[in-house]
PDB file of N, CA and C in Angstrom:
ATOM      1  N   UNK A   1     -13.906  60.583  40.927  1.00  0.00           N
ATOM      2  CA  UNK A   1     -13.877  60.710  42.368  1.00  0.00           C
ATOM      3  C   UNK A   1     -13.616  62.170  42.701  1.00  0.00           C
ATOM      4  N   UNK A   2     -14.624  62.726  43.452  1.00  0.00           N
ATOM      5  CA  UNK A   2     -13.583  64.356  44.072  1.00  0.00           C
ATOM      6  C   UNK A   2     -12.916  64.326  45.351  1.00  0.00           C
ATOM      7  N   UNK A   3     -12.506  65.670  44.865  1.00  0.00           N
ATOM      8  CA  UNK A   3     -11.392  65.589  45.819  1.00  0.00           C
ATOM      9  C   UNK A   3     -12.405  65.507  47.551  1.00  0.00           C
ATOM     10  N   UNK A   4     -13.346  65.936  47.448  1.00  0.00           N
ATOM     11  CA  UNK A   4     -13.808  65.253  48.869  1.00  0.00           C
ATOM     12  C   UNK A   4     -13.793  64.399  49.556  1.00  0.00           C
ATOM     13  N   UNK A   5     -14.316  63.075  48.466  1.00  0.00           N
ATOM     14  CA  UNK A   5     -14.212  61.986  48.815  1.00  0.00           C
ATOM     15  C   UNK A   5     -12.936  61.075  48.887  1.00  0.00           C
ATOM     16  N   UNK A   6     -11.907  61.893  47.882  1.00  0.00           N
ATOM     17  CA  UNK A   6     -10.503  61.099  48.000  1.00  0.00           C
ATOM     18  C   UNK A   6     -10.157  61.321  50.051  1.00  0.00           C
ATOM     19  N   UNK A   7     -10.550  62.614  50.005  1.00  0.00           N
ATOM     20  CA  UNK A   7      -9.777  63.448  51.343  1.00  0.00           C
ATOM     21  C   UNK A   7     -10.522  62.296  52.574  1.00  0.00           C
ATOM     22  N   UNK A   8     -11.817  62.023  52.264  1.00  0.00           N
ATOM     23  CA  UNK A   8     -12.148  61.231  53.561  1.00  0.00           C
ATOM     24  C   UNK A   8     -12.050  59.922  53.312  1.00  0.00           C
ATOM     25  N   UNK A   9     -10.876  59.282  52.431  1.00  0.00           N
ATOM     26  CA  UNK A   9     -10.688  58.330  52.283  1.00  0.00           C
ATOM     27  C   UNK A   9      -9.594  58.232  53.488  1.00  0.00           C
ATOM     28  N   UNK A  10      -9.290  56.834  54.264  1.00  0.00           N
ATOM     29  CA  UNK A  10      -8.630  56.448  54.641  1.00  0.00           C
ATOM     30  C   UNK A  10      -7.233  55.767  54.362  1.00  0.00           C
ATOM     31  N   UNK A  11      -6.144  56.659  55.044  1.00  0.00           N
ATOM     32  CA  UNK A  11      -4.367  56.669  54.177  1.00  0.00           C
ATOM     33  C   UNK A  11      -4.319  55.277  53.372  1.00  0.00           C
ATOM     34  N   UNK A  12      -4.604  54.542  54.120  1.00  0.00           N
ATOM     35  CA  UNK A  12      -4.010  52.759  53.081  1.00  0.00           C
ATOM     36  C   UNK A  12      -5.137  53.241  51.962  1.00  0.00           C
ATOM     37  N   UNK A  13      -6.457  53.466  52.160  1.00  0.00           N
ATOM     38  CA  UNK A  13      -7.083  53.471  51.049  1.00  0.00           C
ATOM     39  C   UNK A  13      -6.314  54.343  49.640  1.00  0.00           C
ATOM     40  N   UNK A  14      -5.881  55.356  50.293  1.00  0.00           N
ATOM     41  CA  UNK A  14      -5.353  56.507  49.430  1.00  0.00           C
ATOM     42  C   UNK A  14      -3.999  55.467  48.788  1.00  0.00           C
ATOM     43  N   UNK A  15      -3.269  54.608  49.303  1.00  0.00           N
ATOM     44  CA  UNK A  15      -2.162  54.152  49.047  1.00  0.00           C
ATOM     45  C   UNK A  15      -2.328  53.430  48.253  1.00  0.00           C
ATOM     46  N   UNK A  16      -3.758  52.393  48.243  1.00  0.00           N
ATOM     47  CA  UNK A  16      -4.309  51.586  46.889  1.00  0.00           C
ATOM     48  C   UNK A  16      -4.459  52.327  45.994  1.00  0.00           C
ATOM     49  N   UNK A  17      -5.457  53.177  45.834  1.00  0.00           N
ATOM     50  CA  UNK A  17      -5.922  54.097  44.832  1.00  0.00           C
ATOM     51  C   UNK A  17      -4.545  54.484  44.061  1.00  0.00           C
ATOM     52  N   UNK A  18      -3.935  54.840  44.616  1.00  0.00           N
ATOM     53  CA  UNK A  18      -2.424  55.596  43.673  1.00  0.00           C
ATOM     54  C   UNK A  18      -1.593  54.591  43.172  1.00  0.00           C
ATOM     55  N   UNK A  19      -1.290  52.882  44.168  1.00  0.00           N
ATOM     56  CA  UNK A  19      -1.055  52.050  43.579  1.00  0.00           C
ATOM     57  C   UNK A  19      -1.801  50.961  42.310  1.00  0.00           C
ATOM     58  N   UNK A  20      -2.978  50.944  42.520  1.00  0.00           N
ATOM     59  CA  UNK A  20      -3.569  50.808  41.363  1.00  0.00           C
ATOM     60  C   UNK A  20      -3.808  51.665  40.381  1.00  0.00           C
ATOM     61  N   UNK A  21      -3.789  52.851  40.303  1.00  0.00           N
ATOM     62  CA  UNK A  21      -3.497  53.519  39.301  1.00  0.00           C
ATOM     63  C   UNK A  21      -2.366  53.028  38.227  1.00  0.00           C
ATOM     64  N   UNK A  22      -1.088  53.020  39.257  1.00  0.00           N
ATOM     65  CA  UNK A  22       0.266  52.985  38.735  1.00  0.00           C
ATOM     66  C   UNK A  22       0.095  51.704  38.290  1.00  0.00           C
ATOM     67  N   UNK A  23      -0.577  50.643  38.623  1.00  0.00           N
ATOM     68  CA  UNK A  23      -0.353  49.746  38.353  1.00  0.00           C
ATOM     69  C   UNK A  23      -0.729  49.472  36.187  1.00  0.00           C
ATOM     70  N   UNK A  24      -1.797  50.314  36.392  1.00  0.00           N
ATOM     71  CA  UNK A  24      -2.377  50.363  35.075  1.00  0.00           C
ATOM     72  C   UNK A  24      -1.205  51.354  34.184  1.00  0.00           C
ATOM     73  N   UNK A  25      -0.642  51.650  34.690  1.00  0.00           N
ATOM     74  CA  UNK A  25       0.344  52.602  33.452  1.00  0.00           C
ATOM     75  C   UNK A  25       1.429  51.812  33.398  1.00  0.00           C
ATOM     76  N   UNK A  26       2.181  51.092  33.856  1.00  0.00           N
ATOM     77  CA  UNK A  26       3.375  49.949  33.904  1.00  0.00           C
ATOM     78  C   UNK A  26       3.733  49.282  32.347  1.00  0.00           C
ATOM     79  N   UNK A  27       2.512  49.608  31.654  1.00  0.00           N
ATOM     80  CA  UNK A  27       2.601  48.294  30.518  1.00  0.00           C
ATOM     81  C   UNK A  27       2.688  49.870  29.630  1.00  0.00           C
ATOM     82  N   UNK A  28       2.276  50.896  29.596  1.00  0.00           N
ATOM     83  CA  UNK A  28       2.687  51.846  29.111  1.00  0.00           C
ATOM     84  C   UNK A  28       3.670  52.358  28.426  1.00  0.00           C
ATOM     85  N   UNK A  29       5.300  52.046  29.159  1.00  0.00           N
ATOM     86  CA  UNK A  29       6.432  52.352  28.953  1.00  0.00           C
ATOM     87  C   UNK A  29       6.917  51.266  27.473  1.00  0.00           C
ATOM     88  N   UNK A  30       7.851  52.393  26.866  1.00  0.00           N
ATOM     89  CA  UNK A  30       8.424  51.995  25.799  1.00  0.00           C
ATOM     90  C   UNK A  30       9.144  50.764  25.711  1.00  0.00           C
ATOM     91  N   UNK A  31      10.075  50.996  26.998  1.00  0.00           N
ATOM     92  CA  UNK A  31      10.900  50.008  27.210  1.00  0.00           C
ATOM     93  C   UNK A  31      10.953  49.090  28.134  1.00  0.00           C
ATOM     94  N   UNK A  32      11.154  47.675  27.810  1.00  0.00           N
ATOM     95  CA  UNK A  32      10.434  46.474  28.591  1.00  0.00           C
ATOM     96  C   UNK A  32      11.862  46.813  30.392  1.00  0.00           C
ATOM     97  N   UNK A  33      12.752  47.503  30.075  1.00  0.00           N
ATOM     98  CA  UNK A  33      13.261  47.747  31.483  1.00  0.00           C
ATOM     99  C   UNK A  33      12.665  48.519  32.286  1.00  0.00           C
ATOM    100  N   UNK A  34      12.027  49.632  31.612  1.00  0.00           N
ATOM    101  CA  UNK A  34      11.421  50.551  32.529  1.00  0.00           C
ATOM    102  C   UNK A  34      10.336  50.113  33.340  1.00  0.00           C
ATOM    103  N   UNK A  35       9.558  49.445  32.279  1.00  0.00           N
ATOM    104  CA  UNK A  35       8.384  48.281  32.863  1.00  0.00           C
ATOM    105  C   UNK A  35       8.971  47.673  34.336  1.00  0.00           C
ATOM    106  N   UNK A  36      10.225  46.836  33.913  1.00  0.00           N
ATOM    107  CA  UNK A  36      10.182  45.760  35.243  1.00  0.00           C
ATOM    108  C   UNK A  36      10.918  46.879  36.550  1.00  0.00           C
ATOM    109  N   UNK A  37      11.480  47.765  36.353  1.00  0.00           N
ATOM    110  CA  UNK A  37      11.668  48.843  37.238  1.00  0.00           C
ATOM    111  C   UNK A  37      10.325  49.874  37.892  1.00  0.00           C
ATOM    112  N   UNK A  38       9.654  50.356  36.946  1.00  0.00           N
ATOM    113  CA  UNK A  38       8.522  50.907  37.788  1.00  0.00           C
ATOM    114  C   UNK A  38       7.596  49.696  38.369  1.00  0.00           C
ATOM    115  N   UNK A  39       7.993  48.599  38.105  1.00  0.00           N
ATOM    116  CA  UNK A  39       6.696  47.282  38.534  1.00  0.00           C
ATOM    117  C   UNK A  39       7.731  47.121  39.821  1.00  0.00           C
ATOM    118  N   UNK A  40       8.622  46.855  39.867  1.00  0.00           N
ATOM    119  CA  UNK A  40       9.785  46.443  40.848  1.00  0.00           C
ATOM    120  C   UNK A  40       9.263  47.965  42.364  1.00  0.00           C
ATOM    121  N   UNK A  41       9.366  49.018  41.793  1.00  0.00           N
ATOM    122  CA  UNK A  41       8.883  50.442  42.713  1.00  0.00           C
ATOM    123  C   UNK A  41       7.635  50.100  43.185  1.00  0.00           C
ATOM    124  N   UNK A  42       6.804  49.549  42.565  1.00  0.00           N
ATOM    125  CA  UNK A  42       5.199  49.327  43.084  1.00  0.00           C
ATOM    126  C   UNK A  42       5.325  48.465  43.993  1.00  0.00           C
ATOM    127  N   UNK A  43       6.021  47.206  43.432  1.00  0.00           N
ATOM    128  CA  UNK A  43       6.004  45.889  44.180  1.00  0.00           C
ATOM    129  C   UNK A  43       6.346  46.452  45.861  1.00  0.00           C
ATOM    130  N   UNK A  44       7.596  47.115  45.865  1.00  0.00           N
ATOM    131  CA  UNK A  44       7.823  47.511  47.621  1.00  0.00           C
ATOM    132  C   UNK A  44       6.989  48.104  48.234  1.00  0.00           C
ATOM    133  N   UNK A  45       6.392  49.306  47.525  1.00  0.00           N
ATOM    134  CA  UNK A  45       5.042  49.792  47.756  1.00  0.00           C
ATOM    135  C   UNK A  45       3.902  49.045  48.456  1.00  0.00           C
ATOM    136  N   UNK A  46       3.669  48.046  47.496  1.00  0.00           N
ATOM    137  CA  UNK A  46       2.579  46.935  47.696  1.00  0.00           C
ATOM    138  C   UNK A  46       3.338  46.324  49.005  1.00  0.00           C
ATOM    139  N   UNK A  47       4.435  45.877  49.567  1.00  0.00           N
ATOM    140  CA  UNK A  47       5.007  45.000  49.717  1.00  0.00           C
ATOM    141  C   UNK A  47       4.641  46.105  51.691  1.00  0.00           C
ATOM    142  N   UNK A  48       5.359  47.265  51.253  1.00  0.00           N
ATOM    143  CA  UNK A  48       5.040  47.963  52.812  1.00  0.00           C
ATOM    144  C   UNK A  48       3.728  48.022  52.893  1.00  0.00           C
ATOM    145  N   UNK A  49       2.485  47.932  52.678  1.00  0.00           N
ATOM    146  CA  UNK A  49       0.836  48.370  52.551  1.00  0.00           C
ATOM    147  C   UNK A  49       0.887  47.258  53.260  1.00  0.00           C
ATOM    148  N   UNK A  50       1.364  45.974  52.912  1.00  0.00           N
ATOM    149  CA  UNK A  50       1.295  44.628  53.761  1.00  0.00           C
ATOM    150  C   UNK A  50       1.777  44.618  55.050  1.00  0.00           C
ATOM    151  N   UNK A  51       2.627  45.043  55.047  1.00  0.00           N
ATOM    152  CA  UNK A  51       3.514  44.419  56.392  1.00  0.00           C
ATOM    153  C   UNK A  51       3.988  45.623  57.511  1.00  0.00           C
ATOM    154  N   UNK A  52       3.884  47.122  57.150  1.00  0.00           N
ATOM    155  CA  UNK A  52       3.928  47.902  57.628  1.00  0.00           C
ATOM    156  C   UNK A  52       5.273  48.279  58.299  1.00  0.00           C
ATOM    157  N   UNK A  53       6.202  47.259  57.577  1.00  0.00           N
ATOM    158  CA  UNK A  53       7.822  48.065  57.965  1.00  0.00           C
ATOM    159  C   UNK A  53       8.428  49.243  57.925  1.00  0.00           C
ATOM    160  N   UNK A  54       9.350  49.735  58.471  1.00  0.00           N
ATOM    161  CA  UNK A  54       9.826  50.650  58.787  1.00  0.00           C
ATOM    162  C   UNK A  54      10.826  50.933  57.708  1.00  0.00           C
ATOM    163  N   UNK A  55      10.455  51.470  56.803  1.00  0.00           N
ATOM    164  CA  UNK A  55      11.324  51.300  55.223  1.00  0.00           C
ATOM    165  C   UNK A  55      11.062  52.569  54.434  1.00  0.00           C
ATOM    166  N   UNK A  56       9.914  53.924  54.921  1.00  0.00           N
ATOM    167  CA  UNK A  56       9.999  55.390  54.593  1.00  0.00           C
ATOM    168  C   UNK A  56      11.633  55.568  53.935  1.00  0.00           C
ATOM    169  N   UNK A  57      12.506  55.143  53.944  1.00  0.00           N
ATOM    170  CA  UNK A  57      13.516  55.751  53.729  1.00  0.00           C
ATOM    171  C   UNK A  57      14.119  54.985  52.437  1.00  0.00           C
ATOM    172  N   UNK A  58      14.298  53.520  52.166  1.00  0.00           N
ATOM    173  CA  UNK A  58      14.140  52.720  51.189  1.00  0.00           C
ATOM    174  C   UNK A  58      13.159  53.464  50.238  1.00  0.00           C
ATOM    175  N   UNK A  59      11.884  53.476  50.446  1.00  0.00           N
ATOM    176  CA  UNK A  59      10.803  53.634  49.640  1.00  0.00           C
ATOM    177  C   UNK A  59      11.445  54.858  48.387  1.00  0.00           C
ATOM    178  N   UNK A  60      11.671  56.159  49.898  1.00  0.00           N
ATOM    179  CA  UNK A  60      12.541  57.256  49.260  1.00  0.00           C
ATOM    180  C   UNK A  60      13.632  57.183  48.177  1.00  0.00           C
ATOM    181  N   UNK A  61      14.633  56.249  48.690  1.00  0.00           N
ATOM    182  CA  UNK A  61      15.994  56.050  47.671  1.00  0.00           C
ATOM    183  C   UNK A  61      15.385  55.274  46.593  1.00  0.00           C
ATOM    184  N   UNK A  62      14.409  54.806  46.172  1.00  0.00           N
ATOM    185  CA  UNK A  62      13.771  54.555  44.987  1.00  0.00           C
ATOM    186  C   UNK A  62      13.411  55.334  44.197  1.00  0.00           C
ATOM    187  N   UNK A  63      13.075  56.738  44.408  1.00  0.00           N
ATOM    188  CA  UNK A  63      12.870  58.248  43.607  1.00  0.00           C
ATOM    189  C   UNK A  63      14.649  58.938  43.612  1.00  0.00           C
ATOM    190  N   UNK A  64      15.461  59.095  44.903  1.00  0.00           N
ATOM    191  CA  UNK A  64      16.176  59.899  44.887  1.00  0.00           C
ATOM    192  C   UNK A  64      17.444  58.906  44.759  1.00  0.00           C
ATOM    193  N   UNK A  65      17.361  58.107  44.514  1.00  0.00           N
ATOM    194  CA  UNK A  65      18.861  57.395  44.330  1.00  0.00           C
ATOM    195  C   UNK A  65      19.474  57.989  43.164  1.00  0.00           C
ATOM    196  N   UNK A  66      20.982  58.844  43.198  1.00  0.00           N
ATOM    197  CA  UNK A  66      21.335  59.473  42.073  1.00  0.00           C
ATOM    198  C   UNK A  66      21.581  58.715  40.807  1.00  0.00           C
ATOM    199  N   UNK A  67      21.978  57.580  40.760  1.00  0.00           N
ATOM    200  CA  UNK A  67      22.272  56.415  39.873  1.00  0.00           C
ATOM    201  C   UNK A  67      21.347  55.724  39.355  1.00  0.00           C
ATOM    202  N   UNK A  68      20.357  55.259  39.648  1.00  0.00           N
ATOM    203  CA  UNK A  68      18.963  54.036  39.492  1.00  0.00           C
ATOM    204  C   UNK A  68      17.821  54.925  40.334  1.00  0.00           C
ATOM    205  N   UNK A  69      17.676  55.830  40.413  1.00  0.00           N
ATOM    206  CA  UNK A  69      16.156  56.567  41.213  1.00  0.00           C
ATOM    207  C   UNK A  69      15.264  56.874  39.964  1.00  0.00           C
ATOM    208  N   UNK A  70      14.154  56.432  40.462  1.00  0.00           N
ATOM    209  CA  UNK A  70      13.332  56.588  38.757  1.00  0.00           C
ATOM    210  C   UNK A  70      13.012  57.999  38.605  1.00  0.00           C
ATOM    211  N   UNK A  71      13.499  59.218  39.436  1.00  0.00           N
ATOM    212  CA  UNK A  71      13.812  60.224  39.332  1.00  0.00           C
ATOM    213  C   UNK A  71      14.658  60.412  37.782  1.00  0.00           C
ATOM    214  N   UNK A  72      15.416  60.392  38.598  1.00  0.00           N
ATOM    215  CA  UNK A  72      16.904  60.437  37.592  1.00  0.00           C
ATOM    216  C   UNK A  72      16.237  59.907  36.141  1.00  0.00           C
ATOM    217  N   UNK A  73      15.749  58.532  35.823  1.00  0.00           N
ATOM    218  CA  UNK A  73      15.292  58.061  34.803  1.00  0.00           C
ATOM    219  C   UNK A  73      14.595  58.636  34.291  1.00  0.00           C
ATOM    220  N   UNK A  74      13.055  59.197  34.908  1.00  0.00           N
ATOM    221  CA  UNK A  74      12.401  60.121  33.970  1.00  0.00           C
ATOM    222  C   UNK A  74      13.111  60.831  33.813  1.00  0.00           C
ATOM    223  N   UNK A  75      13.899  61.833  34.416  1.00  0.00           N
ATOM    224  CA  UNK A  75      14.272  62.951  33.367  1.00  0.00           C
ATOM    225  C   UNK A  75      15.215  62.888  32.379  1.00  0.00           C
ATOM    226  N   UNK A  76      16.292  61.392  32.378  1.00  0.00           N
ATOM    227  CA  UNK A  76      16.837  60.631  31.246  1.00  0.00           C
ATOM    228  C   UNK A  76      15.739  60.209  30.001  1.00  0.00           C
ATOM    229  N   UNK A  77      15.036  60.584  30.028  1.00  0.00           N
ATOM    230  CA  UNK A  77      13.511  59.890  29.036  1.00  0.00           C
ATOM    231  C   UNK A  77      13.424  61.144  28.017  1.00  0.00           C
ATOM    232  N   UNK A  78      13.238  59.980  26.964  1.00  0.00           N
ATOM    233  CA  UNK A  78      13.001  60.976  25.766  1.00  0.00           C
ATOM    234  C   UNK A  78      11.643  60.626  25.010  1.00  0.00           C
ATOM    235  N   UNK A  79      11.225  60.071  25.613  1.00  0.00           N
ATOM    236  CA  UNK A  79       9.446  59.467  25.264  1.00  0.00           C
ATOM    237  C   UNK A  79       8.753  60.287  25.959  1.00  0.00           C
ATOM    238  N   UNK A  80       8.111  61.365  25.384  1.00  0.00           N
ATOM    239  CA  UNK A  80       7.042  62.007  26.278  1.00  0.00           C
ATOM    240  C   UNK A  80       5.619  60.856  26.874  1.00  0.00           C
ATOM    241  N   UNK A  81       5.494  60.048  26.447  1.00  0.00           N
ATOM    242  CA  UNK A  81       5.243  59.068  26.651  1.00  0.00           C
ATOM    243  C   UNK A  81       5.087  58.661  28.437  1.00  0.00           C
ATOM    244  N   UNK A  82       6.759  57.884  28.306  1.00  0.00           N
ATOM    245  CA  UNK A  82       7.103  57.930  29.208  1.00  0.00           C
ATOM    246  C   UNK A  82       7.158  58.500  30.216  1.00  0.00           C
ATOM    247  N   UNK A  83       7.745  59.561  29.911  1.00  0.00           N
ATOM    248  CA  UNK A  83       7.913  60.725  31.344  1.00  0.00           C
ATOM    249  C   UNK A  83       6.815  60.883  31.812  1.00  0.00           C
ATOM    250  N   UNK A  84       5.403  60.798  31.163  1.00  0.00           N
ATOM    251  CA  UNK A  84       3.989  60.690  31.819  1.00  0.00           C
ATOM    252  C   UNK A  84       3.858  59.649  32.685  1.00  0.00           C
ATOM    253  N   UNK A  85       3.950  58.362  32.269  1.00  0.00           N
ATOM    254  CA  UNK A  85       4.168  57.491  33.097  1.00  0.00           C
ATOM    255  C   UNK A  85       4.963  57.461  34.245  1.00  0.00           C
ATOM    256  N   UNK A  86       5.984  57.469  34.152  1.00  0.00           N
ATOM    257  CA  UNK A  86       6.806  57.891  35.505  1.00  0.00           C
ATOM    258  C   UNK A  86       6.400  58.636  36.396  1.00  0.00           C
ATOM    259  N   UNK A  87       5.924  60.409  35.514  1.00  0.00           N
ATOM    260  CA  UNK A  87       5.335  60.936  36.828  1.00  0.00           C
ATOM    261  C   UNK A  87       4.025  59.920  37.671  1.00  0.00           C
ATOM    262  N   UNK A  88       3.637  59.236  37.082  1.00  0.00           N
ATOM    263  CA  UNK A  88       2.134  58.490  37.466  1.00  0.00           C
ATOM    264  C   UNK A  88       2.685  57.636  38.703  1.00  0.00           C
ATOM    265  N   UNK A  89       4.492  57.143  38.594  1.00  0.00           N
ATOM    266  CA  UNK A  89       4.862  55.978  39.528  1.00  0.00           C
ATOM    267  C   UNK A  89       5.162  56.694  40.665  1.00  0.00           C
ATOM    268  N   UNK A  90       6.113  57.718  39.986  1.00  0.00           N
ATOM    269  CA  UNK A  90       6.766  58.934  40.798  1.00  0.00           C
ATOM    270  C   UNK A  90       5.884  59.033  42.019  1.00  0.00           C
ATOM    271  N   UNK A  91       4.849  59.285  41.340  1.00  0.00           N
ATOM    272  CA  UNK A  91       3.949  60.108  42.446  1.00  0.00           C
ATOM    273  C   UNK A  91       2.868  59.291  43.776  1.00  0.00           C
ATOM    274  N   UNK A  92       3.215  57.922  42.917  1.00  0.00           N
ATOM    275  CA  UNK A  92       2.535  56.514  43.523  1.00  0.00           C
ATOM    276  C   UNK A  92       3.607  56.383  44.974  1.00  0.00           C
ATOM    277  N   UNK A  93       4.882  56.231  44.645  1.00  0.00           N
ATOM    278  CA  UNK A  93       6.230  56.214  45.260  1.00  0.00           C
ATOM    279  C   UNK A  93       6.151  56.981  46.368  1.00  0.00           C
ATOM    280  N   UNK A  94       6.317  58.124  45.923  1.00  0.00           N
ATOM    281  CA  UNK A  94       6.427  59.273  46.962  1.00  0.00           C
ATOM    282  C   UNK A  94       5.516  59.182  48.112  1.00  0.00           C
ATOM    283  N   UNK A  95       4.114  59.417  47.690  1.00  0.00           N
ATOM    284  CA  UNK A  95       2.551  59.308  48.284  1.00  0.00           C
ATOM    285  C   UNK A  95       2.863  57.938  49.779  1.00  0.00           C
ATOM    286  N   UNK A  96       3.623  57.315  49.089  1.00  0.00           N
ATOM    287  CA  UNK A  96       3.507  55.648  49.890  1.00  0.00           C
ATOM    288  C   UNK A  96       5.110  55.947  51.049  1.00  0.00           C
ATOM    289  N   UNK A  97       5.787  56.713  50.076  1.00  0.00           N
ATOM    290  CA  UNK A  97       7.003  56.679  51.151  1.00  0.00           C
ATOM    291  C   UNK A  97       6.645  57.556  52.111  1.00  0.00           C
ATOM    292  N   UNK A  98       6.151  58.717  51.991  1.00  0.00           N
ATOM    293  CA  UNK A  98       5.441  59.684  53.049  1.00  0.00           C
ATOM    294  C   UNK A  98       4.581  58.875  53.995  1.00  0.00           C
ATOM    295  N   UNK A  99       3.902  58.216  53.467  1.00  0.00           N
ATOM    296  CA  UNK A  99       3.170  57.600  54.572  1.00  0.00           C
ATOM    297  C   UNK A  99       3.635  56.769  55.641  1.00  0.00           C
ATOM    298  N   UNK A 100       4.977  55.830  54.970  1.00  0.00           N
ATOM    299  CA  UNK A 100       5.544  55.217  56.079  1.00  0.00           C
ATOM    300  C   UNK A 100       6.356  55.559  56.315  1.00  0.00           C
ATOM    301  N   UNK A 101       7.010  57.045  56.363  1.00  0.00           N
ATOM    302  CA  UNK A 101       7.956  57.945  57.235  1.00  0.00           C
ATOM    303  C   UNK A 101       6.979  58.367  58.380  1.00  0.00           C
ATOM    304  N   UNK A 102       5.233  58.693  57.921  1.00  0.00           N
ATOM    305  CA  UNK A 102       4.543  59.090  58.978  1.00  0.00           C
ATOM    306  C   UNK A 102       4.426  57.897  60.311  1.00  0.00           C
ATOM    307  N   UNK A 103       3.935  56.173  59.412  1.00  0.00           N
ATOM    308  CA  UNK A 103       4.015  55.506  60.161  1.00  0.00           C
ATOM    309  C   UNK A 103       5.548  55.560  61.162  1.00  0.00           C
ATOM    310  N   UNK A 104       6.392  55.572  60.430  1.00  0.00           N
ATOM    311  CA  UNK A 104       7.436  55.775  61.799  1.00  0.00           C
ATOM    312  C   UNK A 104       7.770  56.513  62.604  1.00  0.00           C
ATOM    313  N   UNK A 105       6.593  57.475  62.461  1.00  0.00           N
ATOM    314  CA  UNK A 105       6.919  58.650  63.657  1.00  0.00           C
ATOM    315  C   UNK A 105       7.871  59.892  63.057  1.00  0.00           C
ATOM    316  N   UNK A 106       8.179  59.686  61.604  1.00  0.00           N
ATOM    317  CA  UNK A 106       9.126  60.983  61.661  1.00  0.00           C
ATOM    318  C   UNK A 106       8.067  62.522  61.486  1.00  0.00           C
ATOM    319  N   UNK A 107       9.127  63.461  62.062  1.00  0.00           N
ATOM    320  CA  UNK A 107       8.566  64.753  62.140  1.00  0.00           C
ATOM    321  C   UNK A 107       9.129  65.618  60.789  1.00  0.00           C
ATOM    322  N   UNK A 108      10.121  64.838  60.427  1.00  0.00           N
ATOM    323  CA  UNK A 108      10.432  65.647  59.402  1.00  0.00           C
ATOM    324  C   UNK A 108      10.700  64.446  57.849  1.00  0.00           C
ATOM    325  N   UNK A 109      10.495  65.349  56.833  1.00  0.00           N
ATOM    326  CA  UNK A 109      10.624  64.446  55.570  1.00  0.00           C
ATOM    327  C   UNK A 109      11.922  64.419  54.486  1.00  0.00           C
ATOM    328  N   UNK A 110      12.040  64.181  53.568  1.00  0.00           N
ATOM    329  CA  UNK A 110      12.753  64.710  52.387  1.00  0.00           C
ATOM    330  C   UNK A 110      12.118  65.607  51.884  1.00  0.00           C
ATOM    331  N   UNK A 111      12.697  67.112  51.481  1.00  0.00           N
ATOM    332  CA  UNK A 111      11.403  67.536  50.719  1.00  0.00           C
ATOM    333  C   UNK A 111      10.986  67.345  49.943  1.00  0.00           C
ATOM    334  N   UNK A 112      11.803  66.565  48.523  1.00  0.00           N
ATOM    335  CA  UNK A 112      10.763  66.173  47.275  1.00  0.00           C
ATOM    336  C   UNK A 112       9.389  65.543  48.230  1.00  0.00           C
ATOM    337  N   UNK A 113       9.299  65.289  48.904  1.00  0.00           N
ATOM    338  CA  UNK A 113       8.364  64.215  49.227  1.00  0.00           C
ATOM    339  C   UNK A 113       6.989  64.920  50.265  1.00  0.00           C
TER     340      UNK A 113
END
């Protein structure tokens, strides 16, 4: 796909595309926790694409939570492996929480995001 055609894709479209991506790297990870944690990150993902709640900020504390943010986890990772994967969710995450901070009208973001 180029980047042209990603660009005149439409946002939910863009939100599948990155969630199906992620979806295909899930089975990837070493460890069967990381699995049900980056599947668990998609699932809300998937879960706002549906219903269009007001949850930009949830979505967020799923990357930046200092304790359980799959932030934090990739860079706890010693599977290069892994840490590929993650960035793949990471970036699924982010992409989707931006969007429904946009849906809610905010003007301003987190900046990882």
């Amino acid at each position: 796909m180029s980047n042209k055609n990603f660009e005149q894709m439409k946002d939910d479209n863009k939100v599948i595309f990155f969630l199906g991506l992620s979806e295909k790297v899930v089975d990837v990870f070493s460890r069967e926790e990381d699995q049900k944690i980056a599947q668990g990150a998609l699932d809300a993902c998937w879960e706002w694409l549906k219903n269009k709640e007001n949850i930009g900020e949830s979505l967020y504390d799923l990357l930046d939570d200092e304790e359980k943010g799959i932030v934090s986890i990739q860079e706890m990772s010693e599977v290069e492996k892994d840490e590929t994967a993650w960035n793949c969710i990471i970036d699924s995450v982010a992409f989707t929480s931006r969007k429904a901070f946009e849906g809610e009208g905010a003007k301003y973001f987190p900046e990882p995001i």
